[in-house]
PDB file of N, CA and C in Angstrom:
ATOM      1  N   UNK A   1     -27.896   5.120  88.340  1.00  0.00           N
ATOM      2  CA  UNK A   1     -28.289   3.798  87.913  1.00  0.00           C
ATOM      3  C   UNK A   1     -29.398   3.249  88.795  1.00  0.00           C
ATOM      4  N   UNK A   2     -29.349   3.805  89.974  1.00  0.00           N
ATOM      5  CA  UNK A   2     -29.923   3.295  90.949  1.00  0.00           C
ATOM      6  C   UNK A   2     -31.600   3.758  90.758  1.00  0.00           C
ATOM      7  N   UNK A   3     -31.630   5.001  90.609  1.00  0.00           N
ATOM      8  CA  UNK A   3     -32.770   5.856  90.203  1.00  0.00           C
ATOM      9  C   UNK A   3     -33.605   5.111  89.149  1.00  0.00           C
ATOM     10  N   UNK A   4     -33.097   4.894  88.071  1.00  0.00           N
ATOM     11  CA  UNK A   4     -33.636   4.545  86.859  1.00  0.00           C
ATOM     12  C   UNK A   4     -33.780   2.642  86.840  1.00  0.00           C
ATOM     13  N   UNK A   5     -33.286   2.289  87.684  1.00  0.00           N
ATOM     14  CA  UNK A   5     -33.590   0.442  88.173  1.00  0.00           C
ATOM     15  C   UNK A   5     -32.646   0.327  86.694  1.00  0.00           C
ATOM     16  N   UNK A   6     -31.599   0.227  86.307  1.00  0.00           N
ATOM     17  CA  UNK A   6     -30.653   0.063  85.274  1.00  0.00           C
ATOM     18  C   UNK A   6     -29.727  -0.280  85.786  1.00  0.00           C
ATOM     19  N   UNK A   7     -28.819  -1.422  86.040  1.00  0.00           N
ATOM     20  CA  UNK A   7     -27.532  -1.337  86.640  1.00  0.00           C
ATOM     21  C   UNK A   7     -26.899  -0.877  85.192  1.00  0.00           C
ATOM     22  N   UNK A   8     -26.849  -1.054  84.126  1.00  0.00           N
ATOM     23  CA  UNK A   8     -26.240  -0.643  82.841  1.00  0.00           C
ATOM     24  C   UNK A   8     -26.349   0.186  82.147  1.00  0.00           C
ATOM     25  N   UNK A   9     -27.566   1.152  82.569  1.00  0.00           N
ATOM     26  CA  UNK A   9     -28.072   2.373  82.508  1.00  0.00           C
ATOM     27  C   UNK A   9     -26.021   3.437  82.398  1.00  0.00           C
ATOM     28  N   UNK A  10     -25.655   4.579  82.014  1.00  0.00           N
ATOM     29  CA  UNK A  10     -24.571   5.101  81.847  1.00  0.00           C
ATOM     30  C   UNK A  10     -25.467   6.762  82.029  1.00  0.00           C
ATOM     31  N   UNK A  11     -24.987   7.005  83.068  1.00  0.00           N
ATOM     32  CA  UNK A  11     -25.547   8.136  83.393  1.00  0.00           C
ATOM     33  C   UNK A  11     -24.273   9.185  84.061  1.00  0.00           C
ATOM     34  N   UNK A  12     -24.317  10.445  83.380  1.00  0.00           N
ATOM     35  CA  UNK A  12     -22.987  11.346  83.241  1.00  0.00           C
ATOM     36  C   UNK A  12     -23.234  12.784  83.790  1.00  0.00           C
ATOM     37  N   UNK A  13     -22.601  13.480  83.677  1.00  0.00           N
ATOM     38  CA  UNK A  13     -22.868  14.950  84.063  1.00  0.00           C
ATOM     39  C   UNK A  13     -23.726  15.280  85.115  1.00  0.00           C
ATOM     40  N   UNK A  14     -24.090  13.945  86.416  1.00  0.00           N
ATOM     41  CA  UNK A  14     -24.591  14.464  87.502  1.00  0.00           C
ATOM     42  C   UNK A  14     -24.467  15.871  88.028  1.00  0.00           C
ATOM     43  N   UNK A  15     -24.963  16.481  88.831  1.00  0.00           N
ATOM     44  CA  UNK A  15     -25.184  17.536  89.550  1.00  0.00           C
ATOM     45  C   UNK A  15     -26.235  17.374  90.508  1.00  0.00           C
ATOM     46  N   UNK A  16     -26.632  17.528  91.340  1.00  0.00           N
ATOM     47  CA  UNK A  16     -27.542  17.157  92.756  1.00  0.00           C
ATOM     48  C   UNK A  16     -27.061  18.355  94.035  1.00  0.00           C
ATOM     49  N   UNK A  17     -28.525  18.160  94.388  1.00  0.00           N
ATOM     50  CA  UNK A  17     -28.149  19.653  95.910  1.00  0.00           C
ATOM     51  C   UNK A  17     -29.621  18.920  96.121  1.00  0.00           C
ATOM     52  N   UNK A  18     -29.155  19.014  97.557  1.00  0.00           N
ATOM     53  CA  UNK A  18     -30.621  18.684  98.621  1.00  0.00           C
ATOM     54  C   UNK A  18     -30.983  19.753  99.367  1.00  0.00           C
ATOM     55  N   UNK A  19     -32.346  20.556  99.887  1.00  0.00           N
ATOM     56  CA  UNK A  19     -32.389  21.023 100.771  1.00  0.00           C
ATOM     57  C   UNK A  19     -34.110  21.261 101.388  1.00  0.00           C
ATOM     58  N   UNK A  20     -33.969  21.476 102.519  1.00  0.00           N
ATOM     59  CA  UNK A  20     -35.092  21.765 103.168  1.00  0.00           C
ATOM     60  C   UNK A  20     -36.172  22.951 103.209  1.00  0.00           C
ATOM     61  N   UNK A  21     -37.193  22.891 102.401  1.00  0.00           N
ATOM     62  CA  UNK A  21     -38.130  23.883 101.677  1.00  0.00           C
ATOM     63  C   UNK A  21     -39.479  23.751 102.719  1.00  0.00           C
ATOM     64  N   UNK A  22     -39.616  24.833 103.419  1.00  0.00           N
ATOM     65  CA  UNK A  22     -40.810  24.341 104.035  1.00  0.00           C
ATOM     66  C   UNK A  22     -40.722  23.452 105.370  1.00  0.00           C
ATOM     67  N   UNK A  23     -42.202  22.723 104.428  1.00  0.00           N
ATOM     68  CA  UNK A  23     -41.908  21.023 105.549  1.00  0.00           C
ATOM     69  C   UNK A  23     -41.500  20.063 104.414  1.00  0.00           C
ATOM     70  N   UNK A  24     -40.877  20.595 103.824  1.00  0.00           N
ATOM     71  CA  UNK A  24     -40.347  19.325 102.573  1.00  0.00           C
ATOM     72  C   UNK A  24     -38.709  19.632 102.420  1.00  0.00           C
ATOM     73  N   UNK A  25     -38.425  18.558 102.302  1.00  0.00           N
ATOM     74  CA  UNK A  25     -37.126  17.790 101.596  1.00  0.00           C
ATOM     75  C   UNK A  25     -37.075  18.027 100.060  1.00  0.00           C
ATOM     76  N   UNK A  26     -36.399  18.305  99.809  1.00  0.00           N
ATOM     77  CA  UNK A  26     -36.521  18.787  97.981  1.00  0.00           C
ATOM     78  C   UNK A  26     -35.009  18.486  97.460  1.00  0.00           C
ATOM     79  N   UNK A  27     -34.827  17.730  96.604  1.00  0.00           N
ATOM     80  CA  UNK A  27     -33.747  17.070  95.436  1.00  0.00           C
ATOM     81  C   UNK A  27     -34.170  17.795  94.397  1.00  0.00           C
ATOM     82  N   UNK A  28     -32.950  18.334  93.678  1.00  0.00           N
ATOM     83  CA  UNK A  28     -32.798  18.259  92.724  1.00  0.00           C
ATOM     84  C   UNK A  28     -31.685  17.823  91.951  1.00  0.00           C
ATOM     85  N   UNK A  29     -31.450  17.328  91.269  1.00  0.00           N
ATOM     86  CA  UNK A  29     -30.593  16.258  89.835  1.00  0.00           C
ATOM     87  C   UNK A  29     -31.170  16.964  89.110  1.00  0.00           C
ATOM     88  N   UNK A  30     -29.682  17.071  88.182  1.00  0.00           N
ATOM     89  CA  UNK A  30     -29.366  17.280  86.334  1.00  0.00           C
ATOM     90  C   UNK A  30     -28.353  16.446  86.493  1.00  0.00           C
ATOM     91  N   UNK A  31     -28.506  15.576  84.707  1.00  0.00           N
ATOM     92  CA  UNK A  31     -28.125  14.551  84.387  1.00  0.00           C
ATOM     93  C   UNK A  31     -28.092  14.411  82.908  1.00  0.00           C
ATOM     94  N   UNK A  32     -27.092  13.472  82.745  1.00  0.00           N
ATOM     95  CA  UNK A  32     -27.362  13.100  80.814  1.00  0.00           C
ATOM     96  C   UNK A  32     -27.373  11.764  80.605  1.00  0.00           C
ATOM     97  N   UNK A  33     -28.647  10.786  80.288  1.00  0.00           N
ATOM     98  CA  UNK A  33     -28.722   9.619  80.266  1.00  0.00           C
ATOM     99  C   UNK A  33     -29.608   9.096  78.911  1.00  0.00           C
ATOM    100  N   UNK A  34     -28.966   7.919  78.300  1.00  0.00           N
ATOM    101  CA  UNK A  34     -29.522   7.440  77.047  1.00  0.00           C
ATOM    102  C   UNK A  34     -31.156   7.107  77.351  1.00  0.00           C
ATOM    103  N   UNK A  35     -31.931   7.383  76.757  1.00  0.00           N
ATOM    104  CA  UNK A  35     -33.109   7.165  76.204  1.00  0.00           C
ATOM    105  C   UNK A  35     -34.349   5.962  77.016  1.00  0.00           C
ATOM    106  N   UNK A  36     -33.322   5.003  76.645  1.00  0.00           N
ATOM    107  CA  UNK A  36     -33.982   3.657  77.421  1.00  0.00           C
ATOM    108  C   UNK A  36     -34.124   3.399  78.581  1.00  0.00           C
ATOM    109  N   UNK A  37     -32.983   3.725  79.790  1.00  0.00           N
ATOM    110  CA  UNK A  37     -33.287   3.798  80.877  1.00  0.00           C
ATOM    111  C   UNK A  37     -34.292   4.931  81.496  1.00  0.00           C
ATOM    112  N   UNK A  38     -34.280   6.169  81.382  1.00  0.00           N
ATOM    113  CA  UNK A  38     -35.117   6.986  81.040  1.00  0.00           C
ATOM    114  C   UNK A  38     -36.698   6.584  81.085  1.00  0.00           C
ATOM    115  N   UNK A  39     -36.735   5.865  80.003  1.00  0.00           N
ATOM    116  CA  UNK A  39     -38.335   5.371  79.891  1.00  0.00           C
ATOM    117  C   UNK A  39     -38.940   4.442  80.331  1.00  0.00           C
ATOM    118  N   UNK A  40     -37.919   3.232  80.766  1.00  0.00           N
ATOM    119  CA  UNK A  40     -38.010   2.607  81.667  1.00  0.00           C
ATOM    120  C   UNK A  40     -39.117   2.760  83.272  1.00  0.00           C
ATOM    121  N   UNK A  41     -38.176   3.608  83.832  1.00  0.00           N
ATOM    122  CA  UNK A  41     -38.298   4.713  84.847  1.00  0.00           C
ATOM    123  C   UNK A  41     -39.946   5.328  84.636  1.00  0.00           C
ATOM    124  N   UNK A  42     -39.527   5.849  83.741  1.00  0.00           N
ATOM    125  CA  UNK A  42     -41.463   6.414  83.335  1.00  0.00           C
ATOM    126  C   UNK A  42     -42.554   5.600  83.197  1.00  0.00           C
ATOM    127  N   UNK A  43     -42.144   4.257  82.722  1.00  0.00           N
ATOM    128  CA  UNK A  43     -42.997   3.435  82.587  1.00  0.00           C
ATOM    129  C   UNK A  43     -43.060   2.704  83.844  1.00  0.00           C
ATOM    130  N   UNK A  44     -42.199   2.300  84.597  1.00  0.00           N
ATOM    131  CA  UNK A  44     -42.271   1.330  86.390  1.00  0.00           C
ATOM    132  C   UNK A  44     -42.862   2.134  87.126  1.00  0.00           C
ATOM    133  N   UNK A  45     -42.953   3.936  87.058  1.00  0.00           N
ATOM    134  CA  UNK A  45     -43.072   3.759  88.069  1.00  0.00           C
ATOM    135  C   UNK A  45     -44.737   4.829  87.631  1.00  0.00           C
ATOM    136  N   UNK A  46     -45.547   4.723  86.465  1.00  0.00           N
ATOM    137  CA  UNK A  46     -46.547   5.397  85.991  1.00  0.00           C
ATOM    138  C   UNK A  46     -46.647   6.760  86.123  1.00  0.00           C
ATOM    139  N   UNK A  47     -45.502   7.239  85.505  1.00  0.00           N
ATOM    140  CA  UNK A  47     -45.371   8.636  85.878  1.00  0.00           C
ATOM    141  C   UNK A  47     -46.457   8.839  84.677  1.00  0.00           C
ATOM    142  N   UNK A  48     -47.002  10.206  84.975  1.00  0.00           N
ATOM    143  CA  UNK A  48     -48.166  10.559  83.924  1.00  0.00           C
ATOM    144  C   UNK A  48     -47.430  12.104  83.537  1.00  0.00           C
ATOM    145  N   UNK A  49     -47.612  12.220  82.006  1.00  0.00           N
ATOM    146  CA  UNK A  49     -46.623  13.408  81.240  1.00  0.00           C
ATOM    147  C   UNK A  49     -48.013  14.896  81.175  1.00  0.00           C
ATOM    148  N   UNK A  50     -46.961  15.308  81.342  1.00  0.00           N
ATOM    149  CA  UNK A  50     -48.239  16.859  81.201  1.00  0.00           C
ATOM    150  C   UNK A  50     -47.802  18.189  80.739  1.00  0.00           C
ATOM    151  N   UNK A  51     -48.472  19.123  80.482  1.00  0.00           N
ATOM    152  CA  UNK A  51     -47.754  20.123  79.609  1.00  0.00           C
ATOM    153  C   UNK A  51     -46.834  21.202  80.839  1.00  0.00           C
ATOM    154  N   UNK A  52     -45.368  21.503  79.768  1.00  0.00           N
ATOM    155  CA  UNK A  52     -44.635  22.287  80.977  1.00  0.00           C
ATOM    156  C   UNK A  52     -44.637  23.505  80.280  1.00  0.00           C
ATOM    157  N   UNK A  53     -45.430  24.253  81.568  1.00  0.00           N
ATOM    158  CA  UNK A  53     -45.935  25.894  81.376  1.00  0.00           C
ATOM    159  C   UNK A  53     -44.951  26.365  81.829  1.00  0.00           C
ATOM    160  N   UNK A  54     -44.906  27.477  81.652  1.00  0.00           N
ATOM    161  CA  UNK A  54     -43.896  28.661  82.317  1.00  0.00           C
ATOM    162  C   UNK A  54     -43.875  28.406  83.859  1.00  0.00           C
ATOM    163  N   UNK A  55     -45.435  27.997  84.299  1.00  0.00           N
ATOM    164  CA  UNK A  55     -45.825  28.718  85.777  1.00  0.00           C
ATOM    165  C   UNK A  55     -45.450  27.172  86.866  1.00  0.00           C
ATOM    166  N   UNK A  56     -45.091  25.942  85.964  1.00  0.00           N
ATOM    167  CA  UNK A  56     -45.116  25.039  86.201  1.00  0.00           C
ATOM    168  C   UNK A  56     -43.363  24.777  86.311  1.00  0.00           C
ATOM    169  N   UNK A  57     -42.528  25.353  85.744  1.00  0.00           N
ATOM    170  CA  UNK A  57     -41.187  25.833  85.484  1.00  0.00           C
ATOM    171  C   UNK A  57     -40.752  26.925  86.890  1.00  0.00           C
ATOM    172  N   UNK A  58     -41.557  27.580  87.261  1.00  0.00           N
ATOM    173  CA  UNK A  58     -41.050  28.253  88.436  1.00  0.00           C
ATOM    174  C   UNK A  58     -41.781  27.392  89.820  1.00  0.00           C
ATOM    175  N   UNK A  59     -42.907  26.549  90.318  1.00  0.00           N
ATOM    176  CA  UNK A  59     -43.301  26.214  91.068  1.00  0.00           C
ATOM    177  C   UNK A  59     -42.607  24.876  91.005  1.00  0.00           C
ATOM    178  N   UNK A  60     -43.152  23.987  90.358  1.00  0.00           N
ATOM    179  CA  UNK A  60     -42.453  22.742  90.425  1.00  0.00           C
ATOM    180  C   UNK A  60     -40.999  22.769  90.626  1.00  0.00           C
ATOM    181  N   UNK A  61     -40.863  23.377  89.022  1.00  0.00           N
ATOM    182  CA  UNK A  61     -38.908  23.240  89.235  1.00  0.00           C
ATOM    183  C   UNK A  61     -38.261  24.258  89.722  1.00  0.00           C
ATOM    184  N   UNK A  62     -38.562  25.531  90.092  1.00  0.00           N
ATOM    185  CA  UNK A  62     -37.830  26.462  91.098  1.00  0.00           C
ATOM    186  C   UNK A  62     -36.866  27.030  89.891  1.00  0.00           C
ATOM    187  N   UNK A  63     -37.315  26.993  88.764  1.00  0.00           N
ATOM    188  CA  UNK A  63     -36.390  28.221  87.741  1.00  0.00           C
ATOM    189  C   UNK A  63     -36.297  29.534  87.940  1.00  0.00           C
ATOM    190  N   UNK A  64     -37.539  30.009  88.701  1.00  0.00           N
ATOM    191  CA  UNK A  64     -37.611  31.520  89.064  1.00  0.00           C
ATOM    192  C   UNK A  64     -36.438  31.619  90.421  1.00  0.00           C
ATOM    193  N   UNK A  65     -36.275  30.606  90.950  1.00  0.00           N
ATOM    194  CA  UNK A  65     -35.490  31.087  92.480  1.00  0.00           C
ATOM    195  C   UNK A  65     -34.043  29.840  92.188  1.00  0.00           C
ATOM    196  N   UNK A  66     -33.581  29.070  91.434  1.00  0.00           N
ATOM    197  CA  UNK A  66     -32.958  27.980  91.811  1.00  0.00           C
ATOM    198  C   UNK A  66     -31.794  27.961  92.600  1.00  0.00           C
ATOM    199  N   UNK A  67     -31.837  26.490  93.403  1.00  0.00           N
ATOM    200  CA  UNK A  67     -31.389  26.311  94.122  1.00  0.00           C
ATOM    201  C   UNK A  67     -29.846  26.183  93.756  1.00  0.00           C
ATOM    202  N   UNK A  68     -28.873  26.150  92.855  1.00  0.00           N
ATOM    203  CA  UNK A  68     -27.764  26.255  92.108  1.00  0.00           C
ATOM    204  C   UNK A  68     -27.917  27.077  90.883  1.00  0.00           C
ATOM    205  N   UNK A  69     -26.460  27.620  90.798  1.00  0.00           N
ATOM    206  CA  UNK A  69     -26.328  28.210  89.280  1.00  0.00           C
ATOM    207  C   UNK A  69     -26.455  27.259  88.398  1.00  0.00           C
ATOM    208  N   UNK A  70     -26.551  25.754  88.340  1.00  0.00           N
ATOM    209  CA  UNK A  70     -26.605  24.798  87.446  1.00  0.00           C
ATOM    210  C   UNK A  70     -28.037  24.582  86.964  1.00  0.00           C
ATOM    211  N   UNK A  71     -29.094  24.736  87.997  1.00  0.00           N
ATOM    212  CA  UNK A  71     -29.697  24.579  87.742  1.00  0.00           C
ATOM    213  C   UNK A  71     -30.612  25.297  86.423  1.00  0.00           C
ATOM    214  N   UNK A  72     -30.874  24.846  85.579  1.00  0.00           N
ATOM    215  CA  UNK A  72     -31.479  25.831  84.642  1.00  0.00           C
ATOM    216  C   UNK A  72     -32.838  24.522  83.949  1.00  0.00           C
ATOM    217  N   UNK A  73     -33.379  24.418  84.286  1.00  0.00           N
ATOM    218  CA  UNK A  73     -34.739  23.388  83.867  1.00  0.00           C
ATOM    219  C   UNK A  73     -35.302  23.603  82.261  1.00  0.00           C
ATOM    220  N   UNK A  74     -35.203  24.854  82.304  1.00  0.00           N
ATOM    221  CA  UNK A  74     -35.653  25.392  80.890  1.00  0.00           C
ATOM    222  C   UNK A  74     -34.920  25.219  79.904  1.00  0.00           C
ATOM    223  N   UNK A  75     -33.626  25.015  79.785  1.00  0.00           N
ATOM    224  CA  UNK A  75     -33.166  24.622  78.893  1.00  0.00           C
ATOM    225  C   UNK A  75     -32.739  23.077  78.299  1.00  0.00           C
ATOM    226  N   UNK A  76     -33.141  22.494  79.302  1.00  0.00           N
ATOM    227  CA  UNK A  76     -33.454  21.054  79.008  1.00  0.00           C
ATOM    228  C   UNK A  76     -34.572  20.641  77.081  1.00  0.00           C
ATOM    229  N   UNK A  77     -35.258  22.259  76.969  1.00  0.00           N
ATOM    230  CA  UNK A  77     -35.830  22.532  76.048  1.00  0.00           C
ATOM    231  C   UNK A  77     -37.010  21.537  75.590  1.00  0.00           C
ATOM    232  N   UNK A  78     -38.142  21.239  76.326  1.00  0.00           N
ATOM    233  CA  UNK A  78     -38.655  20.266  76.344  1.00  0.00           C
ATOM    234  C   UNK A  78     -40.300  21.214  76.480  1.00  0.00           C
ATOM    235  N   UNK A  79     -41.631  20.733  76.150  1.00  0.00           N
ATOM    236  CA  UNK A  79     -42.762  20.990  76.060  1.00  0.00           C
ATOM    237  C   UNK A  79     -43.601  20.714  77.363  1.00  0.00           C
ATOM    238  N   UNK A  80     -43.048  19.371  77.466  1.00  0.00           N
ATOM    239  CA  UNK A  80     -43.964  18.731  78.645  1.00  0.00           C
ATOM    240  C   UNK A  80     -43.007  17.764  79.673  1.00  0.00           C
ATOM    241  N   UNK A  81     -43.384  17.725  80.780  1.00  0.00           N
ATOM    242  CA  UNK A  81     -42.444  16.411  81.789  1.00  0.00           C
ATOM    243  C   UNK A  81     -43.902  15.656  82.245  1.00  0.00           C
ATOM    244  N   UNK A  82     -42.539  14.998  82.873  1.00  0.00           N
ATOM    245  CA  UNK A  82     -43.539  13.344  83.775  1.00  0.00           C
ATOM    246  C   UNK A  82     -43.439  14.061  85.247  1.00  0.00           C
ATOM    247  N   UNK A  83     -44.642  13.193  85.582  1.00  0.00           N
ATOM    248  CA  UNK A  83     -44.868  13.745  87.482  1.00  0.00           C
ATOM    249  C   UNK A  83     -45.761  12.392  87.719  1.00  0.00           C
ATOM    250  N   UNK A  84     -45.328  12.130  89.306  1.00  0.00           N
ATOM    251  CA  UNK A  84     -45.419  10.869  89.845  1.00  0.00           C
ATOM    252  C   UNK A  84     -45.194  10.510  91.530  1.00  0.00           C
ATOM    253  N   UNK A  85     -45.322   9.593  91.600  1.00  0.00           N
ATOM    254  CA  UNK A  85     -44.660   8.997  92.844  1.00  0.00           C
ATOM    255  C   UNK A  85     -43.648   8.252  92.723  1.00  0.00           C
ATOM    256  N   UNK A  86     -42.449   7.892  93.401  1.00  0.00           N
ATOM    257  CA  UNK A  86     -41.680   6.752  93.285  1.00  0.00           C
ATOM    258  C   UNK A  86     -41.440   6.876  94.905  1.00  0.00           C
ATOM    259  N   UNK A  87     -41.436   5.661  95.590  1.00  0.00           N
ATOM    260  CA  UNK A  87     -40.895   5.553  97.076  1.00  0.00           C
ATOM    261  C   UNK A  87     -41.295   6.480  97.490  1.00  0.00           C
ATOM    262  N   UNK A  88     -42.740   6.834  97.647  1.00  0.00           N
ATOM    263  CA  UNK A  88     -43.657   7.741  98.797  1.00  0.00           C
ATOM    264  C   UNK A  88     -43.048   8.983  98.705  1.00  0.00           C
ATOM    265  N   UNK A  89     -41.773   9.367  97.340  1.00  0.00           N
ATOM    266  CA  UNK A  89     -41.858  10.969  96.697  1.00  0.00           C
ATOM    267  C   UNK A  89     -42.437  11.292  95.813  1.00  0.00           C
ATOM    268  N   UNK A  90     -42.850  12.555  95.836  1.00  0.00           N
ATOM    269  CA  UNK A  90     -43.251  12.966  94.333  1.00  0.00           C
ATOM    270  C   UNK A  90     -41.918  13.643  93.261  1.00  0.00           C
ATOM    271  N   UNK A  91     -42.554  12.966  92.641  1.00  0.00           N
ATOM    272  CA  UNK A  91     -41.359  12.832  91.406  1.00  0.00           C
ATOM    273  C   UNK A  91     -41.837  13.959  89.985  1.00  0.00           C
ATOM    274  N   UNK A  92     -41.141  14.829  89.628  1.00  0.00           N
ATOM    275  CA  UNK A  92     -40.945  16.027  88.198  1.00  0.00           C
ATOM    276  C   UNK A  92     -39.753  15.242  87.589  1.00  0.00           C
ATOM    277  N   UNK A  93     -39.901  15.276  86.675  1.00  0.00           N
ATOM    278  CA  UNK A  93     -38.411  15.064  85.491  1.00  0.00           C
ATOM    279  C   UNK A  93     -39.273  15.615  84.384  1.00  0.00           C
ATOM    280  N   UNK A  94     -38.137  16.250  83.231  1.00  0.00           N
ATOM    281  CA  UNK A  94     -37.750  16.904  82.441  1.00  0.00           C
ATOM    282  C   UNK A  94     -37.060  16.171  81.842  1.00  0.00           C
ATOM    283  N   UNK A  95     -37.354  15.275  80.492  1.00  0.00           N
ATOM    284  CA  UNK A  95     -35.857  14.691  79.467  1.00  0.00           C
ATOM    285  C   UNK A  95     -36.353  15.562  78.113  1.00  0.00           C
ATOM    286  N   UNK A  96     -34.913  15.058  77.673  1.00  0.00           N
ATOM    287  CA  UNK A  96     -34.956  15.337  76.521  1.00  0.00           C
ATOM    288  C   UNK A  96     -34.399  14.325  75.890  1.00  0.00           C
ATOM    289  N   UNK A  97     -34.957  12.785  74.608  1.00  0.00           N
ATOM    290  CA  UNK A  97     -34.114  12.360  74.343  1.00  0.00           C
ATOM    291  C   UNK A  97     -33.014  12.726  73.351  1.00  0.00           C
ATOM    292  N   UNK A  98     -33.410  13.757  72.258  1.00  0.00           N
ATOM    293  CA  UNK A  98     -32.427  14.148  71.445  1.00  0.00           C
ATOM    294  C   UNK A  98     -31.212  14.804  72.068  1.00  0.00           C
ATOM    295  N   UNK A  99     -31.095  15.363  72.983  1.00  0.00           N
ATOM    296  CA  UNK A  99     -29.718  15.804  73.841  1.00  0.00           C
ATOM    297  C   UNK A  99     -29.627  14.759  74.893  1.00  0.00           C
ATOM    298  N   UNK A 100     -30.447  14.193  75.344  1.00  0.00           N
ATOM    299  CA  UNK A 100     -29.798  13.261  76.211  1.00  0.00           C
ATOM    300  C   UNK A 100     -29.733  13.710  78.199  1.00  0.00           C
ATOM    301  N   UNK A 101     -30.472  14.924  77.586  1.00  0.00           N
ATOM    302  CA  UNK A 101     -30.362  15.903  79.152  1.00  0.00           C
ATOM    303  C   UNK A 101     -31.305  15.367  79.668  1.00  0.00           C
ATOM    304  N   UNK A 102     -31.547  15.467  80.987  1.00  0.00           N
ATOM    305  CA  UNK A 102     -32.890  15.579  82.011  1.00  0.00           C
ATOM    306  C   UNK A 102     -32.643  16.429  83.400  1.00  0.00           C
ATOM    307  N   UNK A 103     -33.932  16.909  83.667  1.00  0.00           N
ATOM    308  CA  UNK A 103     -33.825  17.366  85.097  1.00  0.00           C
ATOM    309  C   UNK A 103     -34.293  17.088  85.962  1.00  0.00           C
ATOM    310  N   UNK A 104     -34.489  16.102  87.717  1.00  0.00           N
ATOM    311  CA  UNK A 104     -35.885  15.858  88.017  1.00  0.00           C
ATOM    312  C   UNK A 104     -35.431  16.083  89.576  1.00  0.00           C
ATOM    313  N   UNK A 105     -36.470  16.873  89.930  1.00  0.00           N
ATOM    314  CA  UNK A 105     -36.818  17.306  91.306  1.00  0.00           C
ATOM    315  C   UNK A 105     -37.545  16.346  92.347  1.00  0.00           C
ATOM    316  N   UNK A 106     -37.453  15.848  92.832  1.00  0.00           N
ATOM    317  CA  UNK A 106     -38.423  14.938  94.074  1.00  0.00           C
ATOM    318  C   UNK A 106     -38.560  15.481  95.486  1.00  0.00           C
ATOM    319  N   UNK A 107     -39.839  15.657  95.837  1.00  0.00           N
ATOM    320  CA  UNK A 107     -40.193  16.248  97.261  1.00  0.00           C
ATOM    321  C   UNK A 107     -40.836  15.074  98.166  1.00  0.00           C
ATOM    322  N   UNK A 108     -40.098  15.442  99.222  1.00  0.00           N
ATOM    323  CA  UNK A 108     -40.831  14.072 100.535  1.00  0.00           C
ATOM    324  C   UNK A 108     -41.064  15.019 101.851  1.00  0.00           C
ATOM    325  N   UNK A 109     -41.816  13.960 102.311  1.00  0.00           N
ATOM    326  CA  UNK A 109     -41.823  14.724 103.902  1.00  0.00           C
ATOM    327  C   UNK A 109     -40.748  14.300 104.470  1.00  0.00           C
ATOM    328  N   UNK A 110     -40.636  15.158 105.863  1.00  0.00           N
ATOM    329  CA  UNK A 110     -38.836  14.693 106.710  1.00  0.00           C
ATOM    330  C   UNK A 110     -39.534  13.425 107.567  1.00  0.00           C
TER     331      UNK A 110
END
């Protein structure tokens, strides 16, 4: 709720693992959240949408190596995500509104 500035936002099927990549801090969240809060989020914080390549699926989101068996980005089944800043991270998400899924990775310095 907190993520998406929604206190009424209803957000389910969390999953989250943090770890230290590099010189970066790296989150990743999977989640299932209605539509509106979602876009919200995309719209506060000017995330800009772009096409999701294969090569953009293993670098950004770490599908080739992931960091959990949960993790699976690709099947979120989606064309393109948002990428951004929010609070001096850079921000990837992956929704989908017809399933209701999303996935989004954020990297910071320590």
């Amino acid at each position: 709720q907190q993520w998406f500035q929604s206190p009424d936002a209803v957000i389910t099927d969390v999953q989250a693992i943090n770890k230290k990549v590099k010189d970066n801090n790296l989150s990743w969240f999977s989640f299932s959240a209605g539509r509106r809060p979602v876009e919200k989020y995309i719209l506060n914080n000017k995330l800009t949408q772009k096409p999701l390549t294969k090569a953009i699926l293993e670098t950004t989101f770490f599908s080739g190596n992931p960091p959990a068996s949960w993790w699976q980005p690709g099947a979120v089944n989606q064309e393109t995500y948002f990428t951004g800043e929010d609070q001096g991270r850079l921000v990837s998400l992956i929704y989908n509104p017809a399933s209701k899924r999303g996935v989004l990775v954020t990297t910071s310095k320590p």
